[in-house]
Protein backbone atom coordinates (compact mmCIF):
# COMPACT_ATOMS: atom_id res chain seq x y z
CA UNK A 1 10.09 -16.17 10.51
CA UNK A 2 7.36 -17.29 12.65
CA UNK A 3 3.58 -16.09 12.67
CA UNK A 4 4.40 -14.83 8.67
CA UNK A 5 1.62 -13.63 7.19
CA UNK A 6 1.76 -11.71 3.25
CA UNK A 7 -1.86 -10.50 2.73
CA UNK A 8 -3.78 -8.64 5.30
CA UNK A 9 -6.30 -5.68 5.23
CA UNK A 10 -5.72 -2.29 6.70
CA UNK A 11 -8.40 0.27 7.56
CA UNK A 12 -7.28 3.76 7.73
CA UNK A 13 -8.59 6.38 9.22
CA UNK A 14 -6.99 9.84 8.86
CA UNK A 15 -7.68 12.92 11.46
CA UNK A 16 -11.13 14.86 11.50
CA UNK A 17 -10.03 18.65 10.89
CA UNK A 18 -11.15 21.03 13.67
CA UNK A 19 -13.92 23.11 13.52
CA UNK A 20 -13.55 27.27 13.21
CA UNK A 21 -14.69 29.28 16.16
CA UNK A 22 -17.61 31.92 15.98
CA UNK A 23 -16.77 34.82 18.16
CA UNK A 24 -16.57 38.92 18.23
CA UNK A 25 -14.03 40.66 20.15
CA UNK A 26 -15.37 41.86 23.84
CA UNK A 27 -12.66 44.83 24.97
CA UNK A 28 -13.06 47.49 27.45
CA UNK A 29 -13.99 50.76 24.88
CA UNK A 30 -14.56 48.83 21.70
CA UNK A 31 -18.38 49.38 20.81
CA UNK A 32 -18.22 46.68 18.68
CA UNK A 33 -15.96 44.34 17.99
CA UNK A 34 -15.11 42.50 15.11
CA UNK A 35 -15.19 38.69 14.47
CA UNK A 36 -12.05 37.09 15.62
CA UNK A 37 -12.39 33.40 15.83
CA UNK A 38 -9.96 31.17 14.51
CA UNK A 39 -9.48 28.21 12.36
CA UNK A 40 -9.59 24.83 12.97
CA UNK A 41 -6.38 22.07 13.34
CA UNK A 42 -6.12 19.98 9.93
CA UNK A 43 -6.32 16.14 10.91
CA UNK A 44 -3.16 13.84 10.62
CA UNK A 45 -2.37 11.92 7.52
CA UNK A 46 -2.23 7.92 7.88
CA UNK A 47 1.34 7.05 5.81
CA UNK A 48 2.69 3.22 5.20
CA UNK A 49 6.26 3.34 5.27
CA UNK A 50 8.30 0.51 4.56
CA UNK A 51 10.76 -0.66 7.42
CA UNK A 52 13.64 -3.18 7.76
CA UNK A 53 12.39 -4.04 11.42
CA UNK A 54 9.42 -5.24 9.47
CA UNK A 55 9.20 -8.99 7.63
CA UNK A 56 5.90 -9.82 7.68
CA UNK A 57 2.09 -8.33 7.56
CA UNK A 58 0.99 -10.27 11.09
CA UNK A 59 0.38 -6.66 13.04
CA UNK A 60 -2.64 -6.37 10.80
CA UNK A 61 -4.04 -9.52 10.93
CA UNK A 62 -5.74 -9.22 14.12
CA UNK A 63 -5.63 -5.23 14.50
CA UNK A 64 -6.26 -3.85 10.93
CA UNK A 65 -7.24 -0.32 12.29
CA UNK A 66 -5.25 2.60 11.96
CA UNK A 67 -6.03 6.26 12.94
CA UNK A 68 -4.34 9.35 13.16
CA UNK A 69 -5.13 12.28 15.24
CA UNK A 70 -7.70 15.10 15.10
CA UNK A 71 -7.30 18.23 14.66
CA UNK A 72 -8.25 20.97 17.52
CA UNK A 73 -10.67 23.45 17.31
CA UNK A 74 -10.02 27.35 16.97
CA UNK A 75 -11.30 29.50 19.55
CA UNK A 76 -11.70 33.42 20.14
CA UNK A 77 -8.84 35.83 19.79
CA UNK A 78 -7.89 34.41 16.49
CA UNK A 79 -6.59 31.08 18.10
CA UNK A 80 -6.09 28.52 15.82
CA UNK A 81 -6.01 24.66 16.66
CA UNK A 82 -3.27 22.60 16.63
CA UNK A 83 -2.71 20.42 13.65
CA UNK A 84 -3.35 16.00 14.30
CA UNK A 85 -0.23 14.29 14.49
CA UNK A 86 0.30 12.11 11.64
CA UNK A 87 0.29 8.32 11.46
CA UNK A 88 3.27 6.46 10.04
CA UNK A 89 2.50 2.85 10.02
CA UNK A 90 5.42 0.36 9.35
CA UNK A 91 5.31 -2.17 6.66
CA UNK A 92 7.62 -4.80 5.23
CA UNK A 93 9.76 -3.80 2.27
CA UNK A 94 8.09 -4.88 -0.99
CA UNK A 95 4.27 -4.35 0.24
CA UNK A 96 2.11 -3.78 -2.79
CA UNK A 97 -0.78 -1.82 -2.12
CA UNK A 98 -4.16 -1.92 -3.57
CA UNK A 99 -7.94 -0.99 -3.17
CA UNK A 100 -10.83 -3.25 -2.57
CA UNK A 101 -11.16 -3.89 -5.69
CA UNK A 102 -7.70 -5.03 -6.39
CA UNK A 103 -6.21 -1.60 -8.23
CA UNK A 104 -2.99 -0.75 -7.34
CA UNK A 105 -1.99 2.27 -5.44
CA UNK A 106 1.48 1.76 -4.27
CA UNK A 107 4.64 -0.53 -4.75
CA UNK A 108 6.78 -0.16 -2.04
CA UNK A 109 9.91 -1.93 -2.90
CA UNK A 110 12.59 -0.20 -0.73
CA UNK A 111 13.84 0.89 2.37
CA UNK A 112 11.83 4.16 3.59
CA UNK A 113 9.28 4.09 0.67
CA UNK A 114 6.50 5.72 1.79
CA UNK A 115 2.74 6.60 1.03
CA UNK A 116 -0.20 8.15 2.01
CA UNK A 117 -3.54 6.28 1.83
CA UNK A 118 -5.73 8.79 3.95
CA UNK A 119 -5.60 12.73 3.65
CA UNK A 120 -6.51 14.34 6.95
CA UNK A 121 -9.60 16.61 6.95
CA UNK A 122 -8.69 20.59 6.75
CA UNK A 123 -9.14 22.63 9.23
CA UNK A 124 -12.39 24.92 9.45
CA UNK A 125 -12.41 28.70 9.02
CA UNK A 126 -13.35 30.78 12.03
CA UNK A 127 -15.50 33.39 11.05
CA UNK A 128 -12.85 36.32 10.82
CA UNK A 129 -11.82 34.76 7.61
CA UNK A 130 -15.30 35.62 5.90
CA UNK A 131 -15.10 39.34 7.18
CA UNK A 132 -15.25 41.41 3.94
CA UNK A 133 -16.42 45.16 3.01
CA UNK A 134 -19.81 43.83 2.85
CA UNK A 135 -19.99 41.44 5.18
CA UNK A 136 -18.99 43.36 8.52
CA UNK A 137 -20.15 40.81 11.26
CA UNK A 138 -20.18 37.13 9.67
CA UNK A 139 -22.07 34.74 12.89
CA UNK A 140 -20.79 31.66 11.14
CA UNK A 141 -17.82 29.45 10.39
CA UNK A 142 -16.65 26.10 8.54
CA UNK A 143 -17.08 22.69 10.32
CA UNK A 144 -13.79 20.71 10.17
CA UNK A 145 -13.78 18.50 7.26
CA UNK A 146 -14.23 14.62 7.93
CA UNK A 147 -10.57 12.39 7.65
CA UNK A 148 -10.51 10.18 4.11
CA UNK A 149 -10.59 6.75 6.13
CA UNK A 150 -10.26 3.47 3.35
CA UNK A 151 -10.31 -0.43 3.56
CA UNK A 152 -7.36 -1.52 1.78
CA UNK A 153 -5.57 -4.64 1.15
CA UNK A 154 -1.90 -5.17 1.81
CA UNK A 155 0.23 -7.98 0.01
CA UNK A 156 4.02 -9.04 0.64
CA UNK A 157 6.31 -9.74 -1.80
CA UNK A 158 9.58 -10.58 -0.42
CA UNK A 159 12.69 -8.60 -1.23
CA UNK A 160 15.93 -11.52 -1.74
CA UNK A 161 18.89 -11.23 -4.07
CA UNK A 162 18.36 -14.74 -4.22
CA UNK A 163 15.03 -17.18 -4.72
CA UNK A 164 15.37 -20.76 -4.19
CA UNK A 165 13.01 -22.75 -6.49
CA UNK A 166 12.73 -26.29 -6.14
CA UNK A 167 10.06 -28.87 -5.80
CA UNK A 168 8.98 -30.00 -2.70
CA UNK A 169 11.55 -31.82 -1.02
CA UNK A 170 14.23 -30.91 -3.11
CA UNK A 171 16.33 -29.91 -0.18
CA UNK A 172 15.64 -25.96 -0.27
CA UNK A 173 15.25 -25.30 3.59
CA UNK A 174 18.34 -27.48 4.36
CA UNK A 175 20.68 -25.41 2.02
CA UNK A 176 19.06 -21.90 3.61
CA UNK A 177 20.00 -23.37 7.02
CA UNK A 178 23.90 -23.92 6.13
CA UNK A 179 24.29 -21.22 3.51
CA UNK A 180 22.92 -18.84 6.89
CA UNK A 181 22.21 -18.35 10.18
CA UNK A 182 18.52 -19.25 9.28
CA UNK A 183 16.38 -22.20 11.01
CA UNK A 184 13.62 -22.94 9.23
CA UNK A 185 11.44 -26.40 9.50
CA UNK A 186 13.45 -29.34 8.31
CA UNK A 187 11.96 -32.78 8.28
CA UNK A 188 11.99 -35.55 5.41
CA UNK A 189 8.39 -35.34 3.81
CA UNK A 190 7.16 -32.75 1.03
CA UNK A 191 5.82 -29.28 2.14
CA UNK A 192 7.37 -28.95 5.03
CA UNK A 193 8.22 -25.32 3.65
CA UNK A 194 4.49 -23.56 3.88
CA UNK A 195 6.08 -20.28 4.53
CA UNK A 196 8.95 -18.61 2.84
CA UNK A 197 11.69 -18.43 5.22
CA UNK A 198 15.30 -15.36 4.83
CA UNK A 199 18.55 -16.30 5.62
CA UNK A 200 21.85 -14.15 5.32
CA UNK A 201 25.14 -15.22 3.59
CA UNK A 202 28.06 -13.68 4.37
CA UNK A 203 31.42 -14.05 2.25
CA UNK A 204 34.66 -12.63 2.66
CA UNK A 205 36.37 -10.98 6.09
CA UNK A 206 35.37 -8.46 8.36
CA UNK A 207 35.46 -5.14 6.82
CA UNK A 208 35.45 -6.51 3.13
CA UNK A 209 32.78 -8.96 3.39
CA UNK A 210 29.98 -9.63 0.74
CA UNK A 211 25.90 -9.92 2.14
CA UNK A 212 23.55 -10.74 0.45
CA UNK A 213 19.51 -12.48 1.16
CA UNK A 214 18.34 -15.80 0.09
CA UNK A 215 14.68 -16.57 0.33
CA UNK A 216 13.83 -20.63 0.55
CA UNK A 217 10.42 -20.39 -1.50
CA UNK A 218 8.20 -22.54 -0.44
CA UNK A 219 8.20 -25.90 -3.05
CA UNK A 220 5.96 -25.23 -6.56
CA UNK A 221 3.87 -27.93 -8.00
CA UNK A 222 3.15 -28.38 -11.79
CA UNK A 223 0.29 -26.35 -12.22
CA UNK A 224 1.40 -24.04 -9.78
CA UNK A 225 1.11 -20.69 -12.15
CA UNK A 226 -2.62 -21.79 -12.52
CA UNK A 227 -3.12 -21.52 -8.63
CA UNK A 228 -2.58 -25.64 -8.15
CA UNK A 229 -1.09 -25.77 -4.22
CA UNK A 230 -1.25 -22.15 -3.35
CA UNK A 231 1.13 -21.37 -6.52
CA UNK A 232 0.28 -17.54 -7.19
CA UNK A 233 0.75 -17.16 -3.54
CA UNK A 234 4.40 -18.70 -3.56
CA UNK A 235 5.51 -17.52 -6.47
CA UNK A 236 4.76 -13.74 -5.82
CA UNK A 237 8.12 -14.30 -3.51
CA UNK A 238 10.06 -14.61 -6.36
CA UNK A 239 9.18 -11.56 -8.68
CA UNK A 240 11.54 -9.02 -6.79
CA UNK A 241 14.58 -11.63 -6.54
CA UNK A 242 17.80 -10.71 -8.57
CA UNK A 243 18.90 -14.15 -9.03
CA UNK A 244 16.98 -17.39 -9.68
CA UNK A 245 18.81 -20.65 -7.54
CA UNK A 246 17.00 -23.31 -9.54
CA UNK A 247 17.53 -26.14 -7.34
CA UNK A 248 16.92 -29.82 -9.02
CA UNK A 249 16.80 -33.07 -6.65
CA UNK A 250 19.37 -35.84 -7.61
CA UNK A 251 17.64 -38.13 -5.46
CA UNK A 252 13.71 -37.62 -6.40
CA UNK A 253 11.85 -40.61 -4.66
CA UNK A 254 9.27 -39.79 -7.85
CA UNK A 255 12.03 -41.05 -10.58
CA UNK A 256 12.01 -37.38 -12.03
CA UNK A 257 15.51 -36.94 -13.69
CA UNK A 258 17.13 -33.45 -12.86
CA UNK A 259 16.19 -31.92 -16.38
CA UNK A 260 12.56 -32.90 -15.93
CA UNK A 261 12.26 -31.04 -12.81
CA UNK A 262 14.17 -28.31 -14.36
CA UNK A 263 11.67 -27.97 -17.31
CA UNK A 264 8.57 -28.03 -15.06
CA UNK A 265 10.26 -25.17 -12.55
CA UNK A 266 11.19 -22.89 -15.74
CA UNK A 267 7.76 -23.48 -17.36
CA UNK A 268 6.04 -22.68 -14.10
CA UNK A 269 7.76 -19.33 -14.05
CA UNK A 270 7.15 -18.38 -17.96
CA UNK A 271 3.74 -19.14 -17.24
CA UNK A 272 3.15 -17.12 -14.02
CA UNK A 273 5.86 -14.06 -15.55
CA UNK A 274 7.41 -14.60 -18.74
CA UNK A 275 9.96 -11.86 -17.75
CA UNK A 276 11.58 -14.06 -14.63
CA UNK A 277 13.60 -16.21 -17.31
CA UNK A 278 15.63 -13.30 -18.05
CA UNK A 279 16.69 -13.29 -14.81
CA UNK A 280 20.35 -14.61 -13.75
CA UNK A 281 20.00 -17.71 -12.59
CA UNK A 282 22.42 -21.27 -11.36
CA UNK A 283 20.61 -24.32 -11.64
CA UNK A 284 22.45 -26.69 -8.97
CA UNK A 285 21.62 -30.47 -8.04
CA UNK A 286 20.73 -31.00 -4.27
CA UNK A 287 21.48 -34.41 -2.05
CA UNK A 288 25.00 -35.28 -4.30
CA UNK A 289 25.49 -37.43 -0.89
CA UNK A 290 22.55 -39.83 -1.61
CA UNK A 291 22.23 -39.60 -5.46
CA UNK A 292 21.48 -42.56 -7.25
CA UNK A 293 23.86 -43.58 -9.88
CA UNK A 294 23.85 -40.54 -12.58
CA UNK A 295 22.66 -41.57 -16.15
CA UNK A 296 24.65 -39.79 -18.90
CA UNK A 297 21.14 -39.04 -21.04
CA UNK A 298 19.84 -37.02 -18.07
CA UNK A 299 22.18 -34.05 -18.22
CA UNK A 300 23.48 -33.62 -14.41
CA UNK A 301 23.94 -29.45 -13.46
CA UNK A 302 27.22 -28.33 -13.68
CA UNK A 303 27.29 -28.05 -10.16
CA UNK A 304 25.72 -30.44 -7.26
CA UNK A 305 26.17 -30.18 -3.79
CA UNK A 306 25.32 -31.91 -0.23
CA UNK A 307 24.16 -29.53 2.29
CA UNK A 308 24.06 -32.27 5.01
CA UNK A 309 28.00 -33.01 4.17
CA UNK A 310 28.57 -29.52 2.72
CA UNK A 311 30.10 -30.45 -0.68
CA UNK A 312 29.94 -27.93 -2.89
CA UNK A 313 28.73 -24.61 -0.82
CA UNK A 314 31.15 -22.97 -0.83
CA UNK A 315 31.36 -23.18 -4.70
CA UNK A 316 28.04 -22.24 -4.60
CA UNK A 317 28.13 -19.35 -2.11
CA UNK A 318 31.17 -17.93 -4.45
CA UNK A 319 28.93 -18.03 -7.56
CA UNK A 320 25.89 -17.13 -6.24
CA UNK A 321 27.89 -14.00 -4.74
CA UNK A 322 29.30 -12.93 -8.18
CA UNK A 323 25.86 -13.29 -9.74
CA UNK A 324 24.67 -10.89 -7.34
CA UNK A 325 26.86 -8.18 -7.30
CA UNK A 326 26.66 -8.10 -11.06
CA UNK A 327 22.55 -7.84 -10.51
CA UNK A 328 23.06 -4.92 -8.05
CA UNK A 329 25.58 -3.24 -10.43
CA UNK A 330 22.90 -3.55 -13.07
CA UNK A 331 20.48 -1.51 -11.31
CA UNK A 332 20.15 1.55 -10.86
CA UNK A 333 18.21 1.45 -7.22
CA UNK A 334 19.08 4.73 -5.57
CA UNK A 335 17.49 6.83 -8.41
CA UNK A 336 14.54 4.54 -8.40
CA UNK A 337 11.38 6.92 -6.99
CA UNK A 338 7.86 5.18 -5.29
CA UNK A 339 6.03 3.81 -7.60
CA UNK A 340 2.20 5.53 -6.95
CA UNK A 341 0.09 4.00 -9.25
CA UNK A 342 -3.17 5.82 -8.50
CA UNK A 343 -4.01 8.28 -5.56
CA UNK A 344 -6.55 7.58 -2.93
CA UNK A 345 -8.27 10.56 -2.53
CA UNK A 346 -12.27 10.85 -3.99
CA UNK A 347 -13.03 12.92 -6.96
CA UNK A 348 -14.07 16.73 -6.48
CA UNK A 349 -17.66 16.55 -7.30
CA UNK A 350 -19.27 13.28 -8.40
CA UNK A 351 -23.48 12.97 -9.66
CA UNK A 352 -25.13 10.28 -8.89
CA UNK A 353 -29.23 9.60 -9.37
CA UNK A 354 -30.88 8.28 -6.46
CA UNK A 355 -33.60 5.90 -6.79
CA UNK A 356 -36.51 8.49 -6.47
CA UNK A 357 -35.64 10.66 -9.28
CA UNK A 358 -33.41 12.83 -6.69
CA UNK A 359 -29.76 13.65 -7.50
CA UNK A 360 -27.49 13.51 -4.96
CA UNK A 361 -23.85 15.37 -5.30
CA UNK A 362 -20.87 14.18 -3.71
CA UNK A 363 -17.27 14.29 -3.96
CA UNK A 364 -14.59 15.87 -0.82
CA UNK A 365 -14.37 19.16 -2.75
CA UNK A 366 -18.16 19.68 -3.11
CA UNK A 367 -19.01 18.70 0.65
CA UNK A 368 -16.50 20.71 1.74
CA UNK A 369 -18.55 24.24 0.12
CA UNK A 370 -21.46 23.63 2.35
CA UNK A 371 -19.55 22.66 5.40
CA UNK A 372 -20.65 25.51 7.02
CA UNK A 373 -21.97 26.00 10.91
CA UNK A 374 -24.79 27.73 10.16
CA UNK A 375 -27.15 27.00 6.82
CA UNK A 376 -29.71 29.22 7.84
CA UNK A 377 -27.49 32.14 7.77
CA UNK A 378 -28.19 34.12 4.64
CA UNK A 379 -24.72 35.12 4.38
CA UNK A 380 -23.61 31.75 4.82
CA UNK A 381 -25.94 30.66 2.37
CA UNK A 382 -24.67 33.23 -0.21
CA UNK A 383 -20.44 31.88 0.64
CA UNK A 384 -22.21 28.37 -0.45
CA UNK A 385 -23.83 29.48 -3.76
CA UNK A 386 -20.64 31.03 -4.80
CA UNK A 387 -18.56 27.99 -3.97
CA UNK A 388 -20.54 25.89 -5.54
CA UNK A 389 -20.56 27.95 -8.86
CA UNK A 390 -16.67 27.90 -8.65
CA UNK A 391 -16.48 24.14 -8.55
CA UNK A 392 -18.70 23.29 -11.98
CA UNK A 393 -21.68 21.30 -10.26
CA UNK A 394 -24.45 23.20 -11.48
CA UNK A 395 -22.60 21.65 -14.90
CA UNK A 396 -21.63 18.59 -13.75
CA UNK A 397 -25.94 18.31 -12.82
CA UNK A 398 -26.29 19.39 -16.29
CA UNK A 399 -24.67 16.78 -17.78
CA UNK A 400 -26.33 14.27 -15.20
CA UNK A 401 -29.47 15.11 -16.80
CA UNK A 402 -31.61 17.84 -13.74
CA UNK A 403 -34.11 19.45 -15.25
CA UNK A 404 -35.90 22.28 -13.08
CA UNK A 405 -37.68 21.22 -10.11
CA UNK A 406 -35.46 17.99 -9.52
CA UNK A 407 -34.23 17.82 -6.03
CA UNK A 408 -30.45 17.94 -5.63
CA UNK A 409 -29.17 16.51 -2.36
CA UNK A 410 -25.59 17.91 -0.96
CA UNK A 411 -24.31 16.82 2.07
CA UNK A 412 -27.00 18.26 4.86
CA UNK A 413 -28.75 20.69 2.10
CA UNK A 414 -31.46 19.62 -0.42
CA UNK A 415 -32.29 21.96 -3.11
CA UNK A 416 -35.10 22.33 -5.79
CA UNK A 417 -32.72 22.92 -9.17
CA UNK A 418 -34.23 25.88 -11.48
CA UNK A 419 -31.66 26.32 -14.43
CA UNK A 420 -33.14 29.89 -15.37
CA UNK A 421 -31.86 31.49 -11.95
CA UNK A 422 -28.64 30.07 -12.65
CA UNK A 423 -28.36 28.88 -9.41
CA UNK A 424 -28.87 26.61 -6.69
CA UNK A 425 -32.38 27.78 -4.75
CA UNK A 426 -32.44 26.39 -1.20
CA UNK A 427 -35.57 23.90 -0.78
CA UNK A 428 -38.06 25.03 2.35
């Protein structure tokens, strides 16, 4: 898996909606014609959808930006623009996710999960659409609303039937490279392993055959659930893993007998997810080939192996294979939905006080009201009072504390607040 890379940013930028047109029919013996422009394209949505051609998060590490298209304008004759084409931007299967500041929005754990994390901007409304029995010739239209566009942070936790925890050296890369087709780094000397490395194990004949992943995990320290040697970062690889291959050295230059290093594994994982001991799991002694002479007290696994001589795989490829397809009985994956943890999207209207005294009033759903081409339209002005009463943020600005006089800032408009007019009067 070369160039692997679990945590990255992304910066998505969804489509600007188009703006409505202004216009009035012109026709040979029509006095005068009525408004007929049209509406504006809605922008393109930015989507992360997880992909099998994907393993890692390196696209993003140099090129974090993402943008999906705008959408056209609308022009005379009731011509309306065309939509933005949406982005769909391939992930890994089991990317979490998350804001800035670390909530979570998404878990995408399988194939063809998918999410949104920017909304295109709507389309404007061309000025036929504010035509009413009043308003017979309306010389303005909506601007196209701005694309949601959001810095997010993207983490990888792989997706493997089957985690390999060992210590370093205890032989996990070898025994990925002989259980699979796999070829990760193999030399004699601890942490060799600084990336987690998936290899496929096939069992069986053509046509009947069993598959299933095993993910060499890079090797855990003690102290590793504390952070010690990068620990949160390698053990996140084993959270989604249906079965635990504890994998215990029977050779340790360091003297450590095969249950000490199987205490220190299992306490690292109760300590980083208490949950992971319920897991299935095999513990199985590496290096049988070079093991120094077994003391009785120690309590040797039940199984060892050699993966340089190959004692004992296929043992363990037969277990490990049962253990697996009683885990994916177990679950219940095809009725499991995307986890969306929070959506993306802004609030409708939002008060904030500026630092002079002002009040300024934001939210998608309250710049949207004024998003109008014209503000010194009196008609237009009238659509924008209106809206604004419909949305609640003359009492949202209650409850912010405005008192008459204050100035209220909305997108391009200021206003000077009077409560007693019950609206919104337009500051000169």
């Amino acid at each position: 898996m070369p160039g692997f890379v679990d945590e990255a940013q992304i910066h998505a930028k969804a489509g600007n909606g188009g703006a409505g047109a202004v216009s009035f029919r012109r026709e040979a013996h029509v006095a005068r014609g009525g408004p007929d422009g049209g509406d504006g394209g809605r922008g393109g949505d930015v989507w992360l959808e997880t992909s099998l051609n994907q393993s890692s998060l390196l696209p993003f590490r140099d090129h974090p930006h993402r943008r999906a298209g705008d959408g056209g304008h609308g022009s005379g004759g009731r011509r309306h623009g065309p939509d933005g084409k949406d982005l769909i931007v391939p992930v890994p299967v089991g990317t979490v996710v998350r804001r800035a500041d670390g909530t979570v929005i998404a878990d995408l754990e399988g194939p063809g999960d998918r999410v949104m994390v920017a909304e295109g901007g709507r389309g404007g409304r061309g000025n036929a659409r504010f035509l009413t029995n009043r308003r017979r010739a309306p010389a303005f239209a909506e601007q196209g609303e701005a694309g949601e566009e959001h810095w997010l942070d993207l983490e990888l936790k792989l997706v493997a039937d089957v985690a390999i925890v060992g210590l370093p050296n205890a032989g996990k890369s070898t025994l990925v490279s002989r259980l699979s087709a796999a070829k990760p780094k193999i030399a004699d000397y601890p942490f060799t392993t600084l990336e987690p490395h998936l290899g496929v194990v096939r069992l069986g004949r053509s046509g009947s055959e069993t598959e299933f992943v095993v993910a060499d995990v890079p090797g855990l320290v003690e102290g590793a659930a504390e952070g010690r040697g990068l620990g949160h970062r390698f053990l996140r690889h084993v959270e989604r893993a249906r079965v635990l291959l504890v994998l215990v050295d029977l050779a340790s230059l360091e003297g450590r007998s095969p249950a000490e290093q199987e205490r220190v594994l299992l306490d690292e994982l109760r300590r980083y997810r208490p949950q992971l001991l319920d897991r299935p799991r095999l513990v199985v002694g590496s290096k049988a080939d070079v093991a120094r002479e077994p003391d009785p007290s120690e309590g040797l696994p039940s199984l060892c192996i050699s993966a340089v001589t190959g004692a004992g795989l296929d043992v363990l490829s037969g277990r490990l294979a049962e253990l697996v397809d009683a885990a994916r009985r177990a679950e219940h994956s095809d009725l499991r939905p995307v986890v969306v943890h929070r959506p993306v999207g802004e609030a409708v209207v939002e008060v904030q006080r500026a630092d002079d005294g002002s009040f300024v009033v934001g939210g998608r759903a309250a710049l949207r009201a004024v998003a109008l081409s014209d503000l010194t339209d009196d008609d237009a002005l009238d659509v924008v009072q209106q809206r604004l009463r419909r949305l609640g943020v003359e009492r949202a600005l209650r409850r912010a504390g405005v008192r008459d006089g204050d100035t209220v800032h909305l997108g391009p408009l200021s206003f000077t607040y009077h409560r007693d007019d019950r609206a919104l009067e337009p500051g000169r």
